[in-house]
C-alpha atoms as a PDB file:
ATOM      1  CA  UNK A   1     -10.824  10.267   9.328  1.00  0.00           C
ATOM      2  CA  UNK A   2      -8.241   7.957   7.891  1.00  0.00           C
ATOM      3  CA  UNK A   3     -10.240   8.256   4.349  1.00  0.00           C
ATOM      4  CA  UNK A   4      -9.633  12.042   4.689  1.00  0.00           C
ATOM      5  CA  UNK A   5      -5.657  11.460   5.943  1.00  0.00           C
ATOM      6  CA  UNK A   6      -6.010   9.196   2.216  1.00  0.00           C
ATOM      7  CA  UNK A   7      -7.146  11.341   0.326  1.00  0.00           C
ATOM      8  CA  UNK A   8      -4.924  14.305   1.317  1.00  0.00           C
ATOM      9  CA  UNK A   9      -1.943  12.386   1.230  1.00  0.00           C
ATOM     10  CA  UNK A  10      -3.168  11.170  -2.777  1.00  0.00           C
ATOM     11  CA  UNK A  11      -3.509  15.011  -3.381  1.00  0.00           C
ATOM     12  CA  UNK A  12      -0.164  15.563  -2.669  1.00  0.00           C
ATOM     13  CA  UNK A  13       1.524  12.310  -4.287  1.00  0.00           C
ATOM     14  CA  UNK A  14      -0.623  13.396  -7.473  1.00  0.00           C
ATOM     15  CA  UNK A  15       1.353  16.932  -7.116  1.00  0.00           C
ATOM     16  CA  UNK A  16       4.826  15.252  -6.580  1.00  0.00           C
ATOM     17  CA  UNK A  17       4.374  12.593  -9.156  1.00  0.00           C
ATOM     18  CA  UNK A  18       2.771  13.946 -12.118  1.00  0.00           C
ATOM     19  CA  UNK A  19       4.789  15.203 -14.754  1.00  0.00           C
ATOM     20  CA  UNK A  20       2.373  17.680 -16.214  1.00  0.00           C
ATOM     21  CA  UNK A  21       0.246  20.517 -14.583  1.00  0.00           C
ATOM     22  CA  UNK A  22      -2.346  19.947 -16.739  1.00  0.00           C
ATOM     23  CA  UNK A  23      -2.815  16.242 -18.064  1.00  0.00           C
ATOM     24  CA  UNK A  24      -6.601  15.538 -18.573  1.00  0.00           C
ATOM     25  CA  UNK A  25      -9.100  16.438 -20.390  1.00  0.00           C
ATOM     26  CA  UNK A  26     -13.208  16.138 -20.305  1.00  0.00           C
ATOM     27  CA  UNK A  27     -15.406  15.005 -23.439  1.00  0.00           C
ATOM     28  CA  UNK A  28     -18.636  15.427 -22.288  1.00  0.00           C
ATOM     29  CA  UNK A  29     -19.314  13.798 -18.866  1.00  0.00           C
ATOM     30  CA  UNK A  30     -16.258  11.113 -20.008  1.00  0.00           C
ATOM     31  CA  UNK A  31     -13.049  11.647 -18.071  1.00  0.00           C
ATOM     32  CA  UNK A  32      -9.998  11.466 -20.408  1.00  0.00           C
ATOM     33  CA  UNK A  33      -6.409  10.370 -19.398  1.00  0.00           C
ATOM     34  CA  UNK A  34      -3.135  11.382 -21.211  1.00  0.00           C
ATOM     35  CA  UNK A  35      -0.307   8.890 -20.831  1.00  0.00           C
ATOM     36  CA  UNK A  36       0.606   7.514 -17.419  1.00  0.00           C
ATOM     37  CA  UNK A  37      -0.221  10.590 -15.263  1.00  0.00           C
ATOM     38  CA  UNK A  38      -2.630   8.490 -13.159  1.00  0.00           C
ATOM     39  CA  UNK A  39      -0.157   5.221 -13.361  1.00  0.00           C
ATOM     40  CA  UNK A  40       0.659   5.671  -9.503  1.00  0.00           C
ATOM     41  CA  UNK A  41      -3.109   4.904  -8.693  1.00  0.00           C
ATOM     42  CA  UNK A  42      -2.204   1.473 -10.365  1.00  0.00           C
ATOM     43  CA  UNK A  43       0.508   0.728  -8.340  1.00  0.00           C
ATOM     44  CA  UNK A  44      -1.793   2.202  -5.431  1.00  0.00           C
ATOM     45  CA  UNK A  45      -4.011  -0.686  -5.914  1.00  0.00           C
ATOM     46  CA  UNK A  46      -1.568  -2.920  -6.432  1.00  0.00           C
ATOM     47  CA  UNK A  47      -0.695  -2.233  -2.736  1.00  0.00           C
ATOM     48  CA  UNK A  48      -3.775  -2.322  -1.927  1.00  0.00           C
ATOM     49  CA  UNK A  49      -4.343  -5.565  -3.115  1.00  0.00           C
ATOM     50  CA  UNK A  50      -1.129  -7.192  -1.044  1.00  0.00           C
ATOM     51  CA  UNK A  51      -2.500  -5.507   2.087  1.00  0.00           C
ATOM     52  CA  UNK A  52      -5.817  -6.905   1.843  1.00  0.00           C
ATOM     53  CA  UNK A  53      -4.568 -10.542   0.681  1.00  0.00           C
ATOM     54  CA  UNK A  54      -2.056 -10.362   3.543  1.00  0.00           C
ATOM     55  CA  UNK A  55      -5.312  -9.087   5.923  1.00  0.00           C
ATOM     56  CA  UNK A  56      -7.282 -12.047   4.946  1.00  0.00           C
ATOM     57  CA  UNK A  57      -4.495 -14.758   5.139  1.00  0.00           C
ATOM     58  CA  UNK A  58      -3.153 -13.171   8.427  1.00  0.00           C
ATOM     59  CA  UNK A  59       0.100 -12.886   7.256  1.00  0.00           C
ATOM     60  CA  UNK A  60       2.624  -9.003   6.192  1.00  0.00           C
ATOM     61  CA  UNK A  61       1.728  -7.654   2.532  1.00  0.00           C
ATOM     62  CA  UNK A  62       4.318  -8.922  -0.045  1.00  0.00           C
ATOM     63  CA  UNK A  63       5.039  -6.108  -2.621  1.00  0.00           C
ATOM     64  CA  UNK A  64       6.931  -7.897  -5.414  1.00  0.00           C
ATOM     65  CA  UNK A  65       7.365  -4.189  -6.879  1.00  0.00           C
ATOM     66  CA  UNK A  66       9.801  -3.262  -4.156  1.00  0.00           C
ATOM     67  CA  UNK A  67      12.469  -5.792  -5.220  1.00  0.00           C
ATOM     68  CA  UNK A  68      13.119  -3.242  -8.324  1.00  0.00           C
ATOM     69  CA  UNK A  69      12.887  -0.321  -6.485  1.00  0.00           C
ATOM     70  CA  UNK A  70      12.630   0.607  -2.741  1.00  0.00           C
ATOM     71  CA  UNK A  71       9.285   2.237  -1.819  1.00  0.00           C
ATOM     72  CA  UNK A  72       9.531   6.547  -1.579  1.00  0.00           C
ATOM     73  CA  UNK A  73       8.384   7.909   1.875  1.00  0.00           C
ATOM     74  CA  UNK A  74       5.096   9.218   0.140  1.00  0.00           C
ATOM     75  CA  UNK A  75       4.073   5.087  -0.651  1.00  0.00           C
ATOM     76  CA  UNK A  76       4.869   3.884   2.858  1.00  0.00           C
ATOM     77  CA  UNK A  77       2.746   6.525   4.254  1.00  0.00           C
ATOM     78  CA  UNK A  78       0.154   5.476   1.887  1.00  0.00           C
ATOM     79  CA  UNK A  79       0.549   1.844   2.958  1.00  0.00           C
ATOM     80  CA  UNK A  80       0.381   2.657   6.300  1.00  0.00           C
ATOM     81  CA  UNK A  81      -3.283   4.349   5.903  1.00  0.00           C
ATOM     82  CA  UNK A  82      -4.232   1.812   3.766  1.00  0.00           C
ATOM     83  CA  UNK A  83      -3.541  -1.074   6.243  1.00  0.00           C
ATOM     84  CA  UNK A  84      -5.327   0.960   8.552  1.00  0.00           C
ATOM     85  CA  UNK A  85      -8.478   1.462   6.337  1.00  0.00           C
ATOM     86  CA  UNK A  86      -8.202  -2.320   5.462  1.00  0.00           C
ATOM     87  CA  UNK A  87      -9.156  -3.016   9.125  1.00  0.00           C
ATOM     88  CA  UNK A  88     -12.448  -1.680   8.185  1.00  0.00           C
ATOM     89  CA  UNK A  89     -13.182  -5.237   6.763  1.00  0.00           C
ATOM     90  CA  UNK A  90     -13.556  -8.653   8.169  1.00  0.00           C
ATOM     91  CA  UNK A  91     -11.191 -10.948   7.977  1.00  0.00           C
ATOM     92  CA  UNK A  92     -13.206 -13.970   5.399  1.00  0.00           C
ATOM     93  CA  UNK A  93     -13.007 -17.501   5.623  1.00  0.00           C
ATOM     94  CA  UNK A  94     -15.113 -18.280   2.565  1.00  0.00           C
ATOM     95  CA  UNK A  95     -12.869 -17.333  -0.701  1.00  0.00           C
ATOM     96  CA  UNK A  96     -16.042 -16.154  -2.855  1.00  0.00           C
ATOM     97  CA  UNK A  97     -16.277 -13.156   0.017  1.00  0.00           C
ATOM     98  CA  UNK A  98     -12.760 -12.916   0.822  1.00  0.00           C
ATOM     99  CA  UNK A  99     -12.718 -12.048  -3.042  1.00  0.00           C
ATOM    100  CA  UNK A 100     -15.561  -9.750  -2.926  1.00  0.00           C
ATOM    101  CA  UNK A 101     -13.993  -7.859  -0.282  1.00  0.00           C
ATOM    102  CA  UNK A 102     -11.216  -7.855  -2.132  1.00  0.00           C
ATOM    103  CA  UNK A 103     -12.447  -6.324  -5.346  1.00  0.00           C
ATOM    104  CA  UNK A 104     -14.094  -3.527  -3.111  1.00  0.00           C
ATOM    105  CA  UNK A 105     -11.105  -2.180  -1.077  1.00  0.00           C
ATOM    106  CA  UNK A 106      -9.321  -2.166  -4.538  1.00  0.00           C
ATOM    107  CA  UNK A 107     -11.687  -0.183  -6.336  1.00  0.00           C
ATOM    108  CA  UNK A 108     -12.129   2.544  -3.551  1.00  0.00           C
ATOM    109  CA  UNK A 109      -8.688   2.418  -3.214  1.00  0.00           C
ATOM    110  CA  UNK A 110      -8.558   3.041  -6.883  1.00  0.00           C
ATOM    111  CA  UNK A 111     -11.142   5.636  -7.363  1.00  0.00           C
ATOM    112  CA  UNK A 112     -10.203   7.953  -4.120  1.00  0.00           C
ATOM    113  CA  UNK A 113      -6.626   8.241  -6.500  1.00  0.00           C
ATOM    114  CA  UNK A 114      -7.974   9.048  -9.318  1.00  0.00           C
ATOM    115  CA  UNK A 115     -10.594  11.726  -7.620  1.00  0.00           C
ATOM    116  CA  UNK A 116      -7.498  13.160  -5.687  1.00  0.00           C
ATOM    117  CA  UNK A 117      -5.391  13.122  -8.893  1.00  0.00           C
ATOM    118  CA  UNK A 118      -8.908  15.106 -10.882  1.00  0.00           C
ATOM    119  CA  UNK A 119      -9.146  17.687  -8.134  1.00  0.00           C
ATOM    120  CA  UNK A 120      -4.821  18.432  -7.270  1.00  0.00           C
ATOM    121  CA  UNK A 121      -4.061  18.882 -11.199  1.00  0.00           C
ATOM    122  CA  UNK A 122      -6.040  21.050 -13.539  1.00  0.00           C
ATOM    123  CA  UNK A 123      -7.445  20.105 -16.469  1.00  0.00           C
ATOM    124  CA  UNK A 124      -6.409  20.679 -19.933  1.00  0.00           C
ATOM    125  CA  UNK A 125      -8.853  23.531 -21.277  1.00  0.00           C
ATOM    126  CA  UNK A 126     -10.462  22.727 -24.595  1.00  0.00           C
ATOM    127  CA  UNK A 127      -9.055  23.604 -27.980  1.00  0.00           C
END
């Protein structure tokens, strides 16, 4: 359920953050990115990251990125069900799984962005 709630809310961040309606491109079965239209699944996992660090040393998330600029309402809700779907994993007391856990949440964090951002904005037809 909350992966659903994650990926719906990504759907519409992709809509509200992407400056073009039609950004990327295929060539063949490779995926092809224009610029920074998928930069906000970056600073996605970049969240995800502090949530999971702060998960496995039992302490709040520390997003350095917020000093510059105060998070929008769309990236605390997407905090909020990522520190939910974090729960999903146990908390680690040896560092070679706490990193392996790590690495995971990250890169489903990453690639449920980058499938909501492929199926929310069209892509570029062919020349």
């Amino acid at each position: 359920m909350t992966n659903t709630l994650l990926t719906a809310a990504l759907a519409a961040l992709c809509l509200l953050t992407c400056s073009s309606a039609s950004a990327w491109s295929k060539q063949g079965e490779k995926l092809i990115f224009e610029g920074g239209e998928v930069s906000h699944c970056s600073a996605l996992a970049m969240d995800a990251t502090s949530i999971m660090l702060g998960r496995q040393s039992n302490e709040p998330p520390v997003y350095p990125h917020d000093e510059y600029e105060g998070p929008s309402a769309a990236t605390l809700t997407s905090r909020d069900m990522l520190s939910r779907m974090v729960l999903t994993y146990p908390t680690r007391d040896n560092e070679v799984e706490k990193h392996k856990d790590l690495e995971h949440f990250v890169n489903t964090v990453r690639g449920m962005c980058v499938k909501a951002y492929i199926e929310s904005v069209p892509q570029t037809p062919a020349n």
